[in-house]
C-alpha atoms as a PDB file:
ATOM      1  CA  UNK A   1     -15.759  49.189 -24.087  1.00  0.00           C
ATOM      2  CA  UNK A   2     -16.717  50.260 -20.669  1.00  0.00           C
ATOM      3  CA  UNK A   3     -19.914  50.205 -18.463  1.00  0.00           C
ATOM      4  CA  UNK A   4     -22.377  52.658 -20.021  1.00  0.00           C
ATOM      5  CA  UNK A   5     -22.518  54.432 -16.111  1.00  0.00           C
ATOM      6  CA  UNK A   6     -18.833  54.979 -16.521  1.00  0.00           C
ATOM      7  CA  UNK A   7     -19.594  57.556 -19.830  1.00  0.00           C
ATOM      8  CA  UNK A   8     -20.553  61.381 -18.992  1.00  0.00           C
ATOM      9  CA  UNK A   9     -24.037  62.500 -19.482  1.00  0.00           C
ATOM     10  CA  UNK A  10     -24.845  64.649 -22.010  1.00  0.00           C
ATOM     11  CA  UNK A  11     -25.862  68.050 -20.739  1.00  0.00           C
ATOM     12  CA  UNK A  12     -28.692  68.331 -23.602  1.00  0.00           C
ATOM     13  CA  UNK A  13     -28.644  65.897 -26.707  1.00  0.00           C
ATOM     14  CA  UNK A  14     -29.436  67.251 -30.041  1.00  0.00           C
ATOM     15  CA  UNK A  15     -30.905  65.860 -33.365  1.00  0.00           C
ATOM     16  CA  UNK A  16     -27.526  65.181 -34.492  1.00  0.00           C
ATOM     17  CA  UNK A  17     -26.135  62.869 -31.438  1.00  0.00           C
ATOM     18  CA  UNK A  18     -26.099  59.093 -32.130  1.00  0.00           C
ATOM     19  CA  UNK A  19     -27.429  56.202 -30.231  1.00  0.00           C
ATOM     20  CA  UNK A  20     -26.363  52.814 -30.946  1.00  0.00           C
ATOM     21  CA  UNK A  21     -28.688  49.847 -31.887  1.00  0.00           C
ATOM     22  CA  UNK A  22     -29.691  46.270 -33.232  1.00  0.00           C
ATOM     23  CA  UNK A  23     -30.989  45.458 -36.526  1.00  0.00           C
ATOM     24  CA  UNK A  24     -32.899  42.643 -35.434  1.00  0.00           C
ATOM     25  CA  UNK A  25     -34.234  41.944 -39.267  1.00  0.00           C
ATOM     26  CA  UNK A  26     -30.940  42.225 -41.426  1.00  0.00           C
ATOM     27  CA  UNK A  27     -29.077  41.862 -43.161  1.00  0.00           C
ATOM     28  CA  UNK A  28     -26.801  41.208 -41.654  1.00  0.00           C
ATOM     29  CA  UNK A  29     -29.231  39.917 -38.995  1.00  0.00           C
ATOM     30  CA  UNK A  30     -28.459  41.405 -35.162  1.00  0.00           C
ATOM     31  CA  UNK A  31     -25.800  43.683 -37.299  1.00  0.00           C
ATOM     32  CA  UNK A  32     -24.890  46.545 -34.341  1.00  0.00           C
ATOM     33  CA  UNK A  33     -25.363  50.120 -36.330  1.00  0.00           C
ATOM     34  CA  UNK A  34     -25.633  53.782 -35.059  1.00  0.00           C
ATOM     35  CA  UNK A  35     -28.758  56.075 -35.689  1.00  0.00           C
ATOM     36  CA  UNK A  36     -29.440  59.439 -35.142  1.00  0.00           C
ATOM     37  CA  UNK A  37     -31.796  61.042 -32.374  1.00  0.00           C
ATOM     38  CA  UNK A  38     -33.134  62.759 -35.438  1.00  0.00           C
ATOM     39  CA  UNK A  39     -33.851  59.405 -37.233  1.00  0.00           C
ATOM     40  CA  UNK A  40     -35.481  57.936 -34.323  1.00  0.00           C
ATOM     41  CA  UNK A  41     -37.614  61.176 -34.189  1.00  0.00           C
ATOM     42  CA  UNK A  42     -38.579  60.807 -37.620  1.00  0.00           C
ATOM     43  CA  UNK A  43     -39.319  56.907 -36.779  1.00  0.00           C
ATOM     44  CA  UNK A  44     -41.593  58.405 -34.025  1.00  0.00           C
ATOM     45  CA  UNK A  45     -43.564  60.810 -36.212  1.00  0.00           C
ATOM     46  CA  UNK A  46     -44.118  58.169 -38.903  1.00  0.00           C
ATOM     47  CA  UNK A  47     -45.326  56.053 -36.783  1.00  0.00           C
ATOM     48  CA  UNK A  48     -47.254  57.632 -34.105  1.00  0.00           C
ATOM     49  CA  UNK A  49     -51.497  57.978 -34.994  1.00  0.00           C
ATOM     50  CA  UNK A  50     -52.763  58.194 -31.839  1.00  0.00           C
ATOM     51  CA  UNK A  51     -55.768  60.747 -31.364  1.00  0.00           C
ATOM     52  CA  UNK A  52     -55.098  64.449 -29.852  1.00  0.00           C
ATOM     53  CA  UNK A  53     -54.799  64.614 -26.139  1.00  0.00           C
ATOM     54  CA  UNK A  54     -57.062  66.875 -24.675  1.00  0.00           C
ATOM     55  CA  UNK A  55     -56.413  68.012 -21.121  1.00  0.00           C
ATOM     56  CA  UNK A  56     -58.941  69.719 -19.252  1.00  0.00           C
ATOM     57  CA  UNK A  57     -59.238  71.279 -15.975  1.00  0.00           C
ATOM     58  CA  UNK A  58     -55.717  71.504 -14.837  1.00  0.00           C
ATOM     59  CA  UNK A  59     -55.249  73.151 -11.522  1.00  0.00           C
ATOM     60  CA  UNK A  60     -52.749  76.517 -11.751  1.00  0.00           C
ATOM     61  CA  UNK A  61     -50.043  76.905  -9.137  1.00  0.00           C
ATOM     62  CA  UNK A  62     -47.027  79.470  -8.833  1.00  0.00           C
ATOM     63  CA  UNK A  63     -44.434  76.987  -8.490  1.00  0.00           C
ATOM     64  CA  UNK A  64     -43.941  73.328  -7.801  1.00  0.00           C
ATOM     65  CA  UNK A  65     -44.133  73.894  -3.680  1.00  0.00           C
ATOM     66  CA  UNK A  66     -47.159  75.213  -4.310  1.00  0.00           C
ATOM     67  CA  UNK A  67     -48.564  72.553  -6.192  1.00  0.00           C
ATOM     68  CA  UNK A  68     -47.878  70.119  -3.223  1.00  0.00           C
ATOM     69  CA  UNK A  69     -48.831  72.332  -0.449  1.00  0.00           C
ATOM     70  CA  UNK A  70     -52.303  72.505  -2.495  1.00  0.00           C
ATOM     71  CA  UNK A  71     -52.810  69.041  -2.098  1.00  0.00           C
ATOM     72  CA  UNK A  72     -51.270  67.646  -5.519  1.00  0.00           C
ATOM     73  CA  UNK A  73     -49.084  64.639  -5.356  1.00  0.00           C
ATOM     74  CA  UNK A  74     -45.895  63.625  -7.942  1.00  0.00           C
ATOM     75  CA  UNK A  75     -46.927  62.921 -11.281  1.00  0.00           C
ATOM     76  CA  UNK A  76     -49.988  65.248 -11.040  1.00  0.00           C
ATOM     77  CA  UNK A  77     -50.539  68.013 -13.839  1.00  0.00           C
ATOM     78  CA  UNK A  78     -50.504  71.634 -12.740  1.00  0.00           C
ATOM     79  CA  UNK A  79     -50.464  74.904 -14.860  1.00  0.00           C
ATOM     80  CA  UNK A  80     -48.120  78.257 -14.525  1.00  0.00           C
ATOM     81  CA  UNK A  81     -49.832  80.642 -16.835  1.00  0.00           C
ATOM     82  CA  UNK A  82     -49.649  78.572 -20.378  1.00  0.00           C
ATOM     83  CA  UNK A  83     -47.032  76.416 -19.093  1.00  0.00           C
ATOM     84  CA  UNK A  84     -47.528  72.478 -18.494  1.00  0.00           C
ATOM     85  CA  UNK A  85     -45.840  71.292 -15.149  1.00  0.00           C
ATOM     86  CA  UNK A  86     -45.639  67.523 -13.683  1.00  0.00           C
ATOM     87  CA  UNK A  87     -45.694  67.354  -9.853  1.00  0.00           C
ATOM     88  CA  UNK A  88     -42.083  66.107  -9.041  1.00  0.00           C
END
């Protein structure tokens, strides 16, 4: 098997795609399996309670340039019309 870095990147992944993992429980314990992006999606959903974010007062900028030339930094939250956008 070679070095994950030498395999191509997927353009976009889909549900279907599969990841490989460890069953640390068992059996067999540490047995290597494959799992889908949609079963880890499903793990996610089952498993996520968290409460609703709520995001309030998010600045609105044109484009990313303009989010930094008004004084936002990377990682900051900006708005295009009802679109979310991270500073980058």
């Amino acid at each position: 098997m070679g070095k994950i870095n030498s395999y191509p990147n997927a353009t976009l992944p889909i549900l279907t795609d599969k990841l490989i993992g460890t069953n640390v429980v068992g059996p067999p314990v540490d047995a290597t399996y494959n799992f889908t992006l949609a079963d880890l999606l499903a793990l996610f959903e089952a498993n996520f309670n968290g409460p609703a974010m709520i995001i309030a007062s998010v600045p609105v900028y044109a484009t990313n340039a303009a989010a930094l030339a008004g004084g936002l930094v990377i990682g900051q939250l900006y708005r295009n019309g009802d679109v979310l956008n991270i500073v980058h």
